[in-house]
C-alpha atoms as a PDB file:
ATOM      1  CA  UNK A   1      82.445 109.773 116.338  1.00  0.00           C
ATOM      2  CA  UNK A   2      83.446 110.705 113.075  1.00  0.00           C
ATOM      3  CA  UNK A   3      84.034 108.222 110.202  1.00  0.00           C
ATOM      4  CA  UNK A   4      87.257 109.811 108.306  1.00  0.00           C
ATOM      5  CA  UNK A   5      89.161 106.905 106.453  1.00  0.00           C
ATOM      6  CA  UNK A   6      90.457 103.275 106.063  1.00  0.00           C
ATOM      7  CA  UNK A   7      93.642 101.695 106.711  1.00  0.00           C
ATOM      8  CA  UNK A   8      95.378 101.055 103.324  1.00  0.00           C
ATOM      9  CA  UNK A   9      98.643  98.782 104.506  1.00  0.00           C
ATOM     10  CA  UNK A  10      99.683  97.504 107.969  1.00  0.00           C
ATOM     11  CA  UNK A  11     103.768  97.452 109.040  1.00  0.00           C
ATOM     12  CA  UNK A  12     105.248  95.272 112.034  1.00  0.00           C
ATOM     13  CA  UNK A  13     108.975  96.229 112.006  1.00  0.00           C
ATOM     14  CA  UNK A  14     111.903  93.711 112.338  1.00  0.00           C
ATOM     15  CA  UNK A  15     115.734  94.306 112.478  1.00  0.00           C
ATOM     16  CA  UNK A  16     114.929  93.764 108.203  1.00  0.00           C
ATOM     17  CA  UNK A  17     112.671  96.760 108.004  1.00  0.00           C
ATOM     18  CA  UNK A  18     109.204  96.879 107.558  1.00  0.00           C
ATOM     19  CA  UNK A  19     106.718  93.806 106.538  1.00  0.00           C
ATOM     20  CA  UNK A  20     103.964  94.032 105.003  1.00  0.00           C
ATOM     21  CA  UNK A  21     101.134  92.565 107.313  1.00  0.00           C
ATOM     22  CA  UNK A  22      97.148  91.465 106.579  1.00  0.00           C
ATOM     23  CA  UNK A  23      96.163  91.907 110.339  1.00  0.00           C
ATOM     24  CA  UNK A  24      98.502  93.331 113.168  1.00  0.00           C
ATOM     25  CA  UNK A  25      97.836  92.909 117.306  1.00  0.00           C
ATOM     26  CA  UNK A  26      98.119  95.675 119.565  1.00  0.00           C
ATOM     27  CA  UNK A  27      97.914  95.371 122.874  1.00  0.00           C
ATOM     28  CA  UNK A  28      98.991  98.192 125.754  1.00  0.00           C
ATOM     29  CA  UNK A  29     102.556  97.608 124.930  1.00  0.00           C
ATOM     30  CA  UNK A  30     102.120  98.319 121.073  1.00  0.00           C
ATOM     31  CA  UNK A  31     102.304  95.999 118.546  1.00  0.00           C
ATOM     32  CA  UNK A  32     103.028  92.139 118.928  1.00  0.00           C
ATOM     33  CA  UNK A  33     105.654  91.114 116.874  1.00  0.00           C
ATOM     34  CA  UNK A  34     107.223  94.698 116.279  1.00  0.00           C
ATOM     35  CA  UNK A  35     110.695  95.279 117.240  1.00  0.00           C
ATOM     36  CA  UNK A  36     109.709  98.782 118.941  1.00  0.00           C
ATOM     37  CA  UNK A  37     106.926  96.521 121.157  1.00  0.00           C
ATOM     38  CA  UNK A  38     107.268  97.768 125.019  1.00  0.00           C
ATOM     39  CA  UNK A  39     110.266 100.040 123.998  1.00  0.00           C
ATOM     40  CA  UNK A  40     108.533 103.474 124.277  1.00  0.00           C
ATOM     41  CA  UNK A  41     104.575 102.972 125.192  1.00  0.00           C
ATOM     42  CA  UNK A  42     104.174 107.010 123.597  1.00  0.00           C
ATOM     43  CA  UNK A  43     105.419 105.684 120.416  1.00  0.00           C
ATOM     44  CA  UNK A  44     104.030 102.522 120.157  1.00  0.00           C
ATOM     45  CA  UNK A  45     102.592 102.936 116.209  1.00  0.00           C
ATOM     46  CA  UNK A  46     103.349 105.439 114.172  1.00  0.00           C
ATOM     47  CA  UNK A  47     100.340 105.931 111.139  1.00  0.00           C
ATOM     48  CA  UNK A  48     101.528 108.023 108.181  1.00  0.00           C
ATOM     49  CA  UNK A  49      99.434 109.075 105.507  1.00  0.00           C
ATOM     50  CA  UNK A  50      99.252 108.179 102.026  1.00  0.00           C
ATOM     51  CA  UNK A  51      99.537 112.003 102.062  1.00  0.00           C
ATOM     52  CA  UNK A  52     103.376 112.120 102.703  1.00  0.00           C
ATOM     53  CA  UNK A  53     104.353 109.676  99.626  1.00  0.00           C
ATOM     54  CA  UNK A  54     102.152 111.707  97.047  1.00  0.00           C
ATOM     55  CA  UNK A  55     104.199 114.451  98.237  1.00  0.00           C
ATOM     56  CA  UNK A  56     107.176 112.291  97.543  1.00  0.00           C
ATOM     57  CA  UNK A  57     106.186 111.629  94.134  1.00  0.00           C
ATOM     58  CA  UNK A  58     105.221 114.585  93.153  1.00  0.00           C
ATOM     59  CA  UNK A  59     108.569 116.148  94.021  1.00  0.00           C
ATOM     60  CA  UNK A  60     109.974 113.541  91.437  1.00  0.00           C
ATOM     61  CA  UNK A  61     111.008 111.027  94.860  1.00  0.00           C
ATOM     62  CA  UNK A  62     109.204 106.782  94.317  1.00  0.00           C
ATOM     63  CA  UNK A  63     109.482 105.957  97.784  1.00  0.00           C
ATOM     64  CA  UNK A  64     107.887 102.511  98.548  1.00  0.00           C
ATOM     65  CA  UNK A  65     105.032 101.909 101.113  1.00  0.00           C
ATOM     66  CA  UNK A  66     106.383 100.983 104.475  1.00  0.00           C
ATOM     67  CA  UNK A  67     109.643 103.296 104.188  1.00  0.00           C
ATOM     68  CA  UNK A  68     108.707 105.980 106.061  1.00  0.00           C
ATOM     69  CA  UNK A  69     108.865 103.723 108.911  1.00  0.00           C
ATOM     70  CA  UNK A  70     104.753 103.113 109.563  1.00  0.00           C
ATOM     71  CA  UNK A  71     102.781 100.716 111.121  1.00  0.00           C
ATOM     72  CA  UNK A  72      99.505 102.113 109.792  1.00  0.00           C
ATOM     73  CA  UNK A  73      99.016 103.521 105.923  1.00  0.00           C
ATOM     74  CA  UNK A  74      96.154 104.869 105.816  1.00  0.00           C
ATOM     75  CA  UNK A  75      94.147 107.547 103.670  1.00  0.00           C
ATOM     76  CA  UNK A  76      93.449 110.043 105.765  1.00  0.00           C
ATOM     77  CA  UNK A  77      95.919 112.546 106.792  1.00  0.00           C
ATOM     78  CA  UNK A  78      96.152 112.782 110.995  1.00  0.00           C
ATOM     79  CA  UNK A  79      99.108 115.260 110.796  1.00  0.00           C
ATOM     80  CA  UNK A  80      96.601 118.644 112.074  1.00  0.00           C
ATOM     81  CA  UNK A  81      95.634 116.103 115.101  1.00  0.00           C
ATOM     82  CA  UNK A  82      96.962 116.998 118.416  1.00  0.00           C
ATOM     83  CA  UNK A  83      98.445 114.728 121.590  1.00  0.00           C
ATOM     84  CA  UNK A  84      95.550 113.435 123.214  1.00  0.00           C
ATOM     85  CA  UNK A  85      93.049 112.891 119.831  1.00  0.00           C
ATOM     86  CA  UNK A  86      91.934 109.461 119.122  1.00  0.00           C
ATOM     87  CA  UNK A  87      91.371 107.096 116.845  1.00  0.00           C
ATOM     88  CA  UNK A  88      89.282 104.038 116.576  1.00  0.00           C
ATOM     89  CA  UNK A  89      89.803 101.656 114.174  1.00  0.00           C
ATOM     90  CA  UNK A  90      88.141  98.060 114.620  1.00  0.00           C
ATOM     91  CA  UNK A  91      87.641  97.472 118.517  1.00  0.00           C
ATOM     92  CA  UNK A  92      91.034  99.460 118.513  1.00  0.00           C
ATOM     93  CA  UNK A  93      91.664 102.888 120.189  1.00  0.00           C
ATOM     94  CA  UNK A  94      94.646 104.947 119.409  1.00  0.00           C
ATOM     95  CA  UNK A  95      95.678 108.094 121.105  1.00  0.00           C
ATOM     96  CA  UNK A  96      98.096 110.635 119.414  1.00  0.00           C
ATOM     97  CA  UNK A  97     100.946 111.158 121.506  1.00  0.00           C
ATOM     98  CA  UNK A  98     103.253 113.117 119.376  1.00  0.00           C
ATOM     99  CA  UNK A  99     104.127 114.404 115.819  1.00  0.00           C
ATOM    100  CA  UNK A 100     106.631 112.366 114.594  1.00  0.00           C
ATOM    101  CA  UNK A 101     110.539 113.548 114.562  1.00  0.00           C
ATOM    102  CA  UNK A 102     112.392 113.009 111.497  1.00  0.00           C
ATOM    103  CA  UNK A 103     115.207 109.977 110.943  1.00  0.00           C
ATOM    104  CA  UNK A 104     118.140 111.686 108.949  1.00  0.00           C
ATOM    105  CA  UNK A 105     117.932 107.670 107.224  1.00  0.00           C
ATOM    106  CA  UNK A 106     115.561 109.107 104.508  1.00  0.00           C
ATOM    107  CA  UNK A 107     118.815 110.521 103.175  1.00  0.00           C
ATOM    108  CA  UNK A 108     119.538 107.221 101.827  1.00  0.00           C
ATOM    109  CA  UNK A 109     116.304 107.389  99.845  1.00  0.00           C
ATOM    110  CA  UNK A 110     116.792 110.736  98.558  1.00  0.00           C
ATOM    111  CA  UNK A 111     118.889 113.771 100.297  1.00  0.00           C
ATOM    112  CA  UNK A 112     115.540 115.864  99.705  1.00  0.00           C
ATOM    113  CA  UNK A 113     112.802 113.662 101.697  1.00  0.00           C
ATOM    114  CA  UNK A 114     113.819 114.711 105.326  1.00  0.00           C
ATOM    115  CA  UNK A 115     113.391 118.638 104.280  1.00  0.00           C
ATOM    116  CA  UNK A 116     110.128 117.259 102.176  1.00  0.00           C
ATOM    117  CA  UNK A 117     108.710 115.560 104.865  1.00  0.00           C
ATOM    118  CA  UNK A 118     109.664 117.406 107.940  1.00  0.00           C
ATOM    119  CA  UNK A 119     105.525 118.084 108.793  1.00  0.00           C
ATOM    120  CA  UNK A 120     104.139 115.510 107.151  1.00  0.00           C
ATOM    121  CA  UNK A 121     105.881 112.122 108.053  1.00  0.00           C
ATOM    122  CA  UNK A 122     103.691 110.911 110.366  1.00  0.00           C
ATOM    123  CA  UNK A 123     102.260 111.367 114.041  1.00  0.00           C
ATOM    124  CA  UNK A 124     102.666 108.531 116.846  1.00  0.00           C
ATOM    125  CA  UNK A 125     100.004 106.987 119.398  1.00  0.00           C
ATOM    126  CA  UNK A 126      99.614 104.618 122.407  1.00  0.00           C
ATOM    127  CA  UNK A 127      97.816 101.931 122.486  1.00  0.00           C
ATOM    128  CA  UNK A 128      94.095 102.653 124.704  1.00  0.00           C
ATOM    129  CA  UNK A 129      92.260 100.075 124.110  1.00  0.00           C
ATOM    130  CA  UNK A 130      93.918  96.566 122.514  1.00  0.00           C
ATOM    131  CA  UNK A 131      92.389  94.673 119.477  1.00  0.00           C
ATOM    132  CA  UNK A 132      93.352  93.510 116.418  1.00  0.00           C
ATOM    133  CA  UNK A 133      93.643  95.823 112.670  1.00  0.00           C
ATOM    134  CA  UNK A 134      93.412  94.658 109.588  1.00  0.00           C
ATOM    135  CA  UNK A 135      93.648  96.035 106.151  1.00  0.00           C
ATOM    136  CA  UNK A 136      90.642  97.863 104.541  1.00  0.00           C
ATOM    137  CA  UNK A 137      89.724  98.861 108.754  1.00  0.00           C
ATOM    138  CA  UNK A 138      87.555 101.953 109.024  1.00  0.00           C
ATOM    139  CA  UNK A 139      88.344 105.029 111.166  1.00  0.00           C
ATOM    140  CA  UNK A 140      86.875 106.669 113.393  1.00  0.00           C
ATOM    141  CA  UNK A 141      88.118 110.197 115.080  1.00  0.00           C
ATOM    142  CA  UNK A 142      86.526 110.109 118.852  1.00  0.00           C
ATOM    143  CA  UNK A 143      84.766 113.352 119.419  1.00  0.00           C
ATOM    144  CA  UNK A 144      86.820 114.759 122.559  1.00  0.00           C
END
């Protein structure tokens, strides 16, 4: 077990967008309050990086925390990590399922961030083993 980050900001999504959250619940179905919860159990959270929105801003693009459609911010980037790598963060585990696809939405931010972000938007995981994350939450990468 290797310590490689913290979580920096926690999303639950509603049919608003993303909210800004202290502490979010996950349980086998994903995450309690979320509007995706026990929609697609491979895609239950999605954790971006704070990675992808320096490479916003440095191509001239402010995009706001929670756009990119997270649940977890955090600082370390998880994009080289393939399906079936996990995370633990609190009593939390986290597999990574998939690399995340892009939404043609970030359009509406700028017409540049889909082509910007195509490998670096985030990767999605299931829920292994339920618990509660909060903000400031080390992690962990399991060794395999």
């Amino acid at each position: 077990m290797t310590k490689v980050g913290n979580v920096s900001s926690l999303f639950y999504s509603t049919a608003d967008g993303a909210t800004l959250a202290l502490e979010l619940y996950l349980d086998k179905k994903g995450i309690v309050s979320d509007k995706h919860y026990n929609k697609n159990i491979e895609r239950s959270v999605l954790i971006a990086s704070l990675d992808s929105y320096t490479l916003a801003k440095n191509h001239g693009i402010d995009v706001s925390y929670g756009a990119l459609g997270e649940n977890l911010l955090i600082d370390y980037n998880p994009y080289q990590l393939q399906a079936g790598a996990r995370l633990k963060i609190a009593n939390v585990i986290l597999e990574i399922s998939q690399h995340c696809t892009l939404c043609k939405s970030f359009t509406k931010i700028d017409a540049r961030l889909p082509k910007l972000l195509k490998d670096d938007r985030g990767v999605f995981a299931k829920v292994v083993r339920t618990g509660n994350i909060k903000e400031g939450d080390e992690i962990y990468l399991l060794d395999s």
